[in-house]
PDB file of N, CA and C in Angstrom:
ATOM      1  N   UNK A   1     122.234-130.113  -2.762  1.00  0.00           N
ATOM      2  CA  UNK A   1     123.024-131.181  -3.338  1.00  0.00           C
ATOM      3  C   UNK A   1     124.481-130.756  -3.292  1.00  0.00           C
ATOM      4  N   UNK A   2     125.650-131.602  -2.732  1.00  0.00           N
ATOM      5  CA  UNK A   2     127.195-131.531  -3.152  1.00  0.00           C
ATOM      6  C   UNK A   2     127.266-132.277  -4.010  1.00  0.00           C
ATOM      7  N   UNK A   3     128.366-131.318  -4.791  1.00  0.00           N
ATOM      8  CA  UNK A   3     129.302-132.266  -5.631  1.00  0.00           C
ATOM      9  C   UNK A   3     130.520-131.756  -5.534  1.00  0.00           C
ATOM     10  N   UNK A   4     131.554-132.533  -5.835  1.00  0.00           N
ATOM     11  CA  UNK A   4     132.755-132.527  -5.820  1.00  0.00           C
ATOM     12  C   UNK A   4     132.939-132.045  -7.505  1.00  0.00           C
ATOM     13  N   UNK A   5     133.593-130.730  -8.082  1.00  0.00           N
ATOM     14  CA  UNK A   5     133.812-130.474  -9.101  1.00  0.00           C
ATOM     15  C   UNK A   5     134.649-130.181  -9.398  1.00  0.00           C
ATOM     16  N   UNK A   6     135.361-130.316 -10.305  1.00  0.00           N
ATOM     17  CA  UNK A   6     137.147-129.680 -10.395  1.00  0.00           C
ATOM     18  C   UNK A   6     138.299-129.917  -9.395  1.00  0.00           C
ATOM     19  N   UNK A   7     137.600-131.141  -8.360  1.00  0.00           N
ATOM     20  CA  UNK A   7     138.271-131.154  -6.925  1.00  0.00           C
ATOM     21  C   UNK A   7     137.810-129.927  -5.896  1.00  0.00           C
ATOM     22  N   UNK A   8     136.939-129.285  -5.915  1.00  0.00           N
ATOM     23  CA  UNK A   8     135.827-128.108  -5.187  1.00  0.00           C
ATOM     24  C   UNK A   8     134.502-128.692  -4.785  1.00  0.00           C
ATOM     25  N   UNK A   9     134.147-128.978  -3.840  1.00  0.00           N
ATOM     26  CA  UNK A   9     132.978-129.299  -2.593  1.00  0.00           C
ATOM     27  C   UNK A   9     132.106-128.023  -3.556  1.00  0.00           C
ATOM     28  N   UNK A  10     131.433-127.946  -4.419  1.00  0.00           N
ATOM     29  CA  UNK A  10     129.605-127.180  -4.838  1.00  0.00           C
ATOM     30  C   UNK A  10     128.657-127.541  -4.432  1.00  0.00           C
ATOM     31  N   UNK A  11     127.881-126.403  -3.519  1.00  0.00           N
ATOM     32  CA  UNK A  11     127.102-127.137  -2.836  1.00  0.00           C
ATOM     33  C   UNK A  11     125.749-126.414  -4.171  1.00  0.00           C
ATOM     34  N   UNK A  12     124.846-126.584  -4.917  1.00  0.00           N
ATOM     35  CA  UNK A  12     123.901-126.543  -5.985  1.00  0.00           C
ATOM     36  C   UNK A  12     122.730-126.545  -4.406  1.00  0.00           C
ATOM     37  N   UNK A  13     121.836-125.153  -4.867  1.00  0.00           N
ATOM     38  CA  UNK A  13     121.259-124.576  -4.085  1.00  0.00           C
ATOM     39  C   UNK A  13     119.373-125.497  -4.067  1.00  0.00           C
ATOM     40  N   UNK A  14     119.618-126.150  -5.818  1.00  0.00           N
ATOM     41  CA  UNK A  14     118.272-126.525  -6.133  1.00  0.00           C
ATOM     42  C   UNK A  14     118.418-127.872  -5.460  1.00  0.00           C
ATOM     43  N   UNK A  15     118.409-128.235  -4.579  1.00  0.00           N
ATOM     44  CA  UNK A  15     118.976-129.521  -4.207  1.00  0.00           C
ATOM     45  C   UNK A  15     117.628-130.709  -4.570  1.00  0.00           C
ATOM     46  N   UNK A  16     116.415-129.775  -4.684  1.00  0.00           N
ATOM     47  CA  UNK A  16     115.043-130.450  -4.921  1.00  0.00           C
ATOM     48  C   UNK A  16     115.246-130.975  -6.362  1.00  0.00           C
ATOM     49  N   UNK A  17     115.688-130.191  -6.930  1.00  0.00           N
ATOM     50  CA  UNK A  17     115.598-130.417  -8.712  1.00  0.00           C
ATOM     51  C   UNK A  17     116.785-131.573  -9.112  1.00  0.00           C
ATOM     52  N   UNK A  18     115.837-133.104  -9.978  1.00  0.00           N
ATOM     53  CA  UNK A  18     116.975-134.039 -10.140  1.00  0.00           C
ATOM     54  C   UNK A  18     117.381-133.051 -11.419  1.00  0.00           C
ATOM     55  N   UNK A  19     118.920-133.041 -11.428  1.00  0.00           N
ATOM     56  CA  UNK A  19     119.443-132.386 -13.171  1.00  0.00           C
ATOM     57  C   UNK A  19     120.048-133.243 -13.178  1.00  0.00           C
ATOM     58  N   UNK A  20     119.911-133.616 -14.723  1.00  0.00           N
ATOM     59  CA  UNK A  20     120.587-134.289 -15.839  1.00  0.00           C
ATOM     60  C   UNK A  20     121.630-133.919 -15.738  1.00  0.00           C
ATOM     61  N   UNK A  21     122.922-134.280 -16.321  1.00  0.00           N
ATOM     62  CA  UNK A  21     124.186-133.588 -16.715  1.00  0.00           C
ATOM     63  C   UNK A  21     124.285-132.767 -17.527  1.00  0.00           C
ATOM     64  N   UNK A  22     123.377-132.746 -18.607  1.00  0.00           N
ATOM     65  CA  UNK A  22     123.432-131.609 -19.608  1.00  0.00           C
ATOM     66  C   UNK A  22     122.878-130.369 -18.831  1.00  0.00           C
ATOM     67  N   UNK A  23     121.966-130.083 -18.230  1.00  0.00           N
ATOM     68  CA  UNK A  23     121.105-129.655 -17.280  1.00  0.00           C
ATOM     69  C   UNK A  23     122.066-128.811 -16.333  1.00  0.00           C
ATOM     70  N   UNK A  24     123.277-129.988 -15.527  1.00  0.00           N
ATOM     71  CA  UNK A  24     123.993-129.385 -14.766  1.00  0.00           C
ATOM     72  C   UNK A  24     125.051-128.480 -15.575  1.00  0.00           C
ATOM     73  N   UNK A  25     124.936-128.868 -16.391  1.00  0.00           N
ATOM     74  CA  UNK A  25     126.838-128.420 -16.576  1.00  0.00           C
ATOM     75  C   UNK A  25     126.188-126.201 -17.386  1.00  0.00           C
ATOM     76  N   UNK A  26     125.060-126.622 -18.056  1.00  0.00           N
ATOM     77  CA  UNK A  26     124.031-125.243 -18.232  1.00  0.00           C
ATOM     78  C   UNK A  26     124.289-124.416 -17.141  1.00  0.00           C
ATOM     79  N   UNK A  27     123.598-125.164 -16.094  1.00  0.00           N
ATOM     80  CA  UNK A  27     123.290-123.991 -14.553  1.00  0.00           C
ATOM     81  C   UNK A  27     124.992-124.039 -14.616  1.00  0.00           C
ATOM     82  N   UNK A  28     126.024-124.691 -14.390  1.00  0.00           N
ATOM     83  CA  UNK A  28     127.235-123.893 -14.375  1.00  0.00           C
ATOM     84  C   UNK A  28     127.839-123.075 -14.761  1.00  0.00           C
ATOM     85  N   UNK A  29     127.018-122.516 -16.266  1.00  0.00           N
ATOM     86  CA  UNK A  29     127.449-121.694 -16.741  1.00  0.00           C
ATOM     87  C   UNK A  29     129.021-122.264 -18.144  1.00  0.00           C
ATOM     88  N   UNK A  30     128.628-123.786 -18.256  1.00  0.00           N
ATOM     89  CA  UNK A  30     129.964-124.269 -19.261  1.00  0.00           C
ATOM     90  C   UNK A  30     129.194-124.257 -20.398  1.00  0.00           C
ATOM     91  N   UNK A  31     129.593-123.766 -21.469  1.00  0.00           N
ATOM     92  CA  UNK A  31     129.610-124.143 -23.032  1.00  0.00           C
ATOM     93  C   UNK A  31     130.109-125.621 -23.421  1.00  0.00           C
ATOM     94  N   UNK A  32     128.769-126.682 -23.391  1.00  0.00           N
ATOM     95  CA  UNK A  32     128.742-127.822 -23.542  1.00  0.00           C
ATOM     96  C   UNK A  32     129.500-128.369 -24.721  1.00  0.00           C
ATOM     97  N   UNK A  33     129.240-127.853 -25.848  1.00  0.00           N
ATOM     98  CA  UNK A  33     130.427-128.264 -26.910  1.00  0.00           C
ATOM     99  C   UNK A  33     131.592-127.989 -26.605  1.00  0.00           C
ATOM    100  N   UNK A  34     132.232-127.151 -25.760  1.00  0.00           N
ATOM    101  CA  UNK A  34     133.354-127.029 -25.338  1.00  0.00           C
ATOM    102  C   UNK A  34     134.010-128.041 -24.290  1.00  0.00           C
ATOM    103  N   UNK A  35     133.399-128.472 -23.277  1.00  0.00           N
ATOM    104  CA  UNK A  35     134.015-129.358 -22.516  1.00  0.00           C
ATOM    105  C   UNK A  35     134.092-130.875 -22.711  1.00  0.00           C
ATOM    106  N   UNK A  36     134.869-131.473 -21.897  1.00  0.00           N
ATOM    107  CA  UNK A  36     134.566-132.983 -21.911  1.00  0.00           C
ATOM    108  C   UNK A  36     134.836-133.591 -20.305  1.00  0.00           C
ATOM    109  N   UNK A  37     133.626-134.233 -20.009  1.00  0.00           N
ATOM    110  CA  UNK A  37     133.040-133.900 -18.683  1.00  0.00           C
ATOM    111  C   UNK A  37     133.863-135.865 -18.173  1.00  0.00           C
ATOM    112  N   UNK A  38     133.907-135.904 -17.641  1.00  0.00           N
ATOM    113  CA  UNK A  38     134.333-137.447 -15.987  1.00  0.00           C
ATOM    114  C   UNK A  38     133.480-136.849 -15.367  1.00  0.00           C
ATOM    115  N   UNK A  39     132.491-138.539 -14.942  1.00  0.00           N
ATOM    116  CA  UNK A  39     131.735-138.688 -13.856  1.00  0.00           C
ATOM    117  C   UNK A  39     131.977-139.662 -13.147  1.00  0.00           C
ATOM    118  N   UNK A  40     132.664-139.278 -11.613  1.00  0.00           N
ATOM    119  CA  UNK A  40     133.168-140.253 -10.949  1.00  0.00           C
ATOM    120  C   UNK A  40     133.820-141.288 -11.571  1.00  0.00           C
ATOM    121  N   UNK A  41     134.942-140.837 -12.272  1.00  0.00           N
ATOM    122  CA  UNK A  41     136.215-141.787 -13.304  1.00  0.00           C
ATOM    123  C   UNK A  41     136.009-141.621 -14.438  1.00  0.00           C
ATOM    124  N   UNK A  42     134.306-141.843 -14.913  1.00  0.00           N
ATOM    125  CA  UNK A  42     134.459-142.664 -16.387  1.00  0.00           C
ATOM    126  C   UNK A  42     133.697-140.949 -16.923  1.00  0.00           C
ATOM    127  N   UNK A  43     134.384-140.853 -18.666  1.00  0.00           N
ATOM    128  CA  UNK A  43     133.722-139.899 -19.325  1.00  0.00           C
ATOM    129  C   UNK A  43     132.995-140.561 -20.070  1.00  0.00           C
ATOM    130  N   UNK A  44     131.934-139.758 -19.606  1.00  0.00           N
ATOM    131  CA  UNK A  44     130.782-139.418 -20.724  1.00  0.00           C
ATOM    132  C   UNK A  44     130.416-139.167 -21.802  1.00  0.00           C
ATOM    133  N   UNK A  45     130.228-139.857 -22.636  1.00  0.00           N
ATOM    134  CA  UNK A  45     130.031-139.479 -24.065  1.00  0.00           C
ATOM    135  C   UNK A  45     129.159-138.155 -24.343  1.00  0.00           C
ATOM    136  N   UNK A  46     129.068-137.175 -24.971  1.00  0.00           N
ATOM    137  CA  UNK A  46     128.254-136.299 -24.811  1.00  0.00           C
ATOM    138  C   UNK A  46     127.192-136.534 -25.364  1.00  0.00           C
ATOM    139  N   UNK A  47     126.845-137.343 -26.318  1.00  0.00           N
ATOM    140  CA  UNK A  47     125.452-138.084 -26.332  1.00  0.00           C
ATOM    141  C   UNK A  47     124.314-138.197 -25.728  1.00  0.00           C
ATOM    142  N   UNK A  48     125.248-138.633 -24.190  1.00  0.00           N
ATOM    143  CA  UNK A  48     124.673-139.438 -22.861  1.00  0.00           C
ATOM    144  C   UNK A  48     124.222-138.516 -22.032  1.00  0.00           C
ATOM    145  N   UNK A  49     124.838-137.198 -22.113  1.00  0.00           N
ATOM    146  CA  UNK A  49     124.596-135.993 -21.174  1.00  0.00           C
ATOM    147  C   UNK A  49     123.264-135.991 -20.772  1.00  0.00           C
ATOM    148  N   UNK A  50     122.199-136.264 -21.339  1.00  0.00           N
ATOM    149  CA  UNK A  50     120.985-135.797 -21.198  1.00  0.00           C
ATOM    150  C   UNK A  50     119.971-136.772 -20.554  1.00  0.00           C
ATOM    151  N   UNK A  51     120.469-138.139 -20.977  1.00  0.00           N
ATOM    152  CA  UNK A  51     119.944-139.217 -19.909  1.00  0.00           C
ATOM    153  C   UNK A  51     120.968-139.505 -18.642  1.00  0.00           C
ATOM    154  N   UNK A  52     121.888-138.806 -17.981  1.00  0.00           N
ATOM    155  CA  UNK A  52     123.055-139.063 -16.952  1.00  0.00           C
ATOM    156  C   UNK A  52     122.513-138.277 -15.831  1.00  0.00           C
ATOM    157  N   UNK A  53     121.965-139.286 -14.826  1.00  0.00           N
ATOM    158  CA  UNK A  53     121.707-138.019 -13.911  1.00  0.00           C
ATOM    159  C   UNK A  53     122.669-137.868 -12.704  1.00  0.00           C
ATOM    160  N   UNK A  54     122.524-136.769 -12.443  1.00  0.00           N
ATOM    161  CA  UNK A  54     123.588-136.337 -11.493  1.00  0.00           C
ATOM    162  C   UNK A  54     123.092-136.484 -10.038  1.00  0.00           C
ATOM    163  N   UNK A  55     123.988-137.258  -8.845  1.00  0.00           N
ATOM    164  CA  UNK A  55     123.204-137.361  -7.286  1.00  0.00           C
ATOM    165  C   UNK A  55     123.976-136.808  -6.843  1.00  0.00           C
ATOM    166  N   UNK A  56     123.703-136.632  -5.608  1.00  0.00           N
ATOM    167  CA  UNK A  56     124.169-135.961  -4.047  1.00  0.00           C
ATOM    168  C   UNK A  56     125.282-136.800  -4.021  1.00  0.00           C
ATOM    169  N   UNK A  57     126.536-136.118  -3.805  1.00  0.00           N
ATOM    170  CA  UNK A  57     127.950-136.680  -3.913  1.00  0.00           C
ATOM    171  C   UNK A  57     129.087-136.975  -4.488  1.00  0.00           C
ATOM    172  N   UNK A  58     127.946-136.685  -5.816  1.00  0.00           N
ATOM    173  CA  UNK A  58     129.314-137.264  -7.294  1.00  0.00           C
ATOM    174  C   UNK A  58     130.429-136.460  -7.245  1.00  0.00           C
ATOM    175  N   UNK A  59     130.984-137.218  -8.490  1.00  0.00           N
ATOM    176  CA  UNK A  59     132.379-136.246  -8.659  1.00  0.00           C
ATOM    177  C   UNK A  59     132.568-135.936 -10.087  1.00  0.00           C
ATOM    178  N   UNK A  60     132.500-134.833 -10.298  1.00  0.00           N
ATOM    179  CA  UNK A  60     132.857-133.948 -11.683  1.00  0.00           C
ATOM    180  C   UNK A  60     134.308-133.799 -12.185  1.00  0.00           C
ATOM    181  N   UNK A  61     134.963-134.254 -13.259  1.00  0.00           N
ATOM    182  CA  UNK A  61     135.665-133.810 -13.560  1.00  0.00           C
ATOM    183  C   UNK A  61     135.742-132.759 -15.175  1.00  0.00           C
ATOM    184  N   UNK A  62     135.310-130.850 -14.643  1.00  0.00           N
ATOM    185  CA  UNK A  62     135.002-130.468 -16.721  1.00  0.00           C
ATOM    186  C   UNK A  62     136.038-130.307 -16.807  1.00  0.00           C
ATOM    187  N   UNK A  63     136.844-130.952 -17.819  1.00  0.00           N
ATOM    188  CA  UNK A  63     137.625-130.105 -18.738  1.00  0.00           C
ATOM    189  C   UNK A  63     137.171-129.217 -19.963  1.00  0.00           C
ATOM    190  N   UNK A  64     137.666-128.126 -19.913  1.00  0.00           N
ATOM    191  CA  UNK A  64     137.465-126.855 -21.544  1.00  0.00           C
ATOM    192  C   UNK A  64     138.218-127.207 -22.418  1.00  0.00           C
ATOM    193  N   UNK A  65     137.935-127.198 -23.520  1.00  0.00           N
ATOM    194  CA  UNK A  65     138.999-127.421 -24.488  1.00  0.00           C
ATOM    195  C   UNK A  65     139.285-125.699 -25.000  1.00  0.00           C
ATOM    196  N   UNK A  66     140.588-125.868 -25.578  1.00  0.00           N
ATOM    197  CA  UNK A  66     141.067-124.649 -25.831  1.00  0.00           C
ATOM    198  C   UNK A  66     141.520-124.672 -26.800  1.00  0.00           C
ATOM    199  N   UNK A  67     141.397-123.880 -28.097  1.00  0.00           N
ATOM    200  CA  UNK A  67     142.069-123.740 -29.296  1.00  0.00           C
ATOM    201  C   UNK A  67     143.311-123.249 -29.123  1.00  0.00           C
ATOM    202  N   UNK A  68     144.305-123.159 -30.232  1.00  0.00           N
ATOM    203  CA  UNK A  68     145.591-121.965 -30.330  1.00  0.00           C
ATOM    204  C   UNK A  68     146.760-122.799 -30.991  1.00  0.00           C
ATOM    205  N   UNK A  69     147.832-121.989 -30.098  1.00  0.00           N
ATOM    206  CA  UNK A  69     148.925-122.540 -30.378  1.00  0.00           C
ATOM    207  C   UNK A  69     149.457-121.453 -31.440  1.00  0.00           C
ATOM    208  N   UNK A  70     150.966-121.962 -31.867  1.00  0.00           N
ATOM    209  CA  UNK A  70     151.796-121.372 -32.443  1.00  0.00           C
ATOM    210  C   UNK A  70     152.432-122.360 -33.796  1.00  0.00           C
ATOM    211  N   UNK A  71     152.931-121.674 -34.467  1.00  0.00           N
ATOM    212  CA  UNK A  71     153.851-122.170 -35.275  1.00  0.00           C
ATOM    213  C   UNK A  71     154.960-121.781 -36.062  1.00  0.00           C
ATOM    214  N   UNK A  72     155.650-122.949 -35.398  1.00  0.00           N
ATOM    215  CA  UNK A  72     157.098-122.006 -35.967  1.00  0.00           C
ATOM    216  C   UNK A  72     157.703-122.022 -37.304  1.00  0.00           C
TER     217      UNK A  72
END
């Protein structure tokens, strides 16, 4: 299976196995409470992750969220 992720061609080796999005974003190795995922434009509620399935072609966009910052 390709997908287009981060703007990166991944080619996912299980190409047999349908994964869910929750499913995918696991085998990537992302900390799901941490990101907030676009599938081909529209985001995903993380709700939805688990009924969203992912095909041959899509397009990923994860963002991480990141704590911090300063104050002056």
């Amino acid at each position: 299976m390709n997908l287009k992720i981060n703007g990166e061609i991944k080619t996912i080796e299980k190409s047999n196995k349908e994964f869910l999005l929750e499913g995918l974003l696991e085998y990537l190795g992302y900390k799901p409470q941490l990101v907030v995922v676009e599938l081909n434009g529209v985001i995903i509620n993380p709700k939805d992750w688990i009924n969203t399935k992912i095909k041959n072609g899509d397009c990923l966009e994860v963002v991480t969220i990141v704590g911090g910052g300063s104050y002056s």
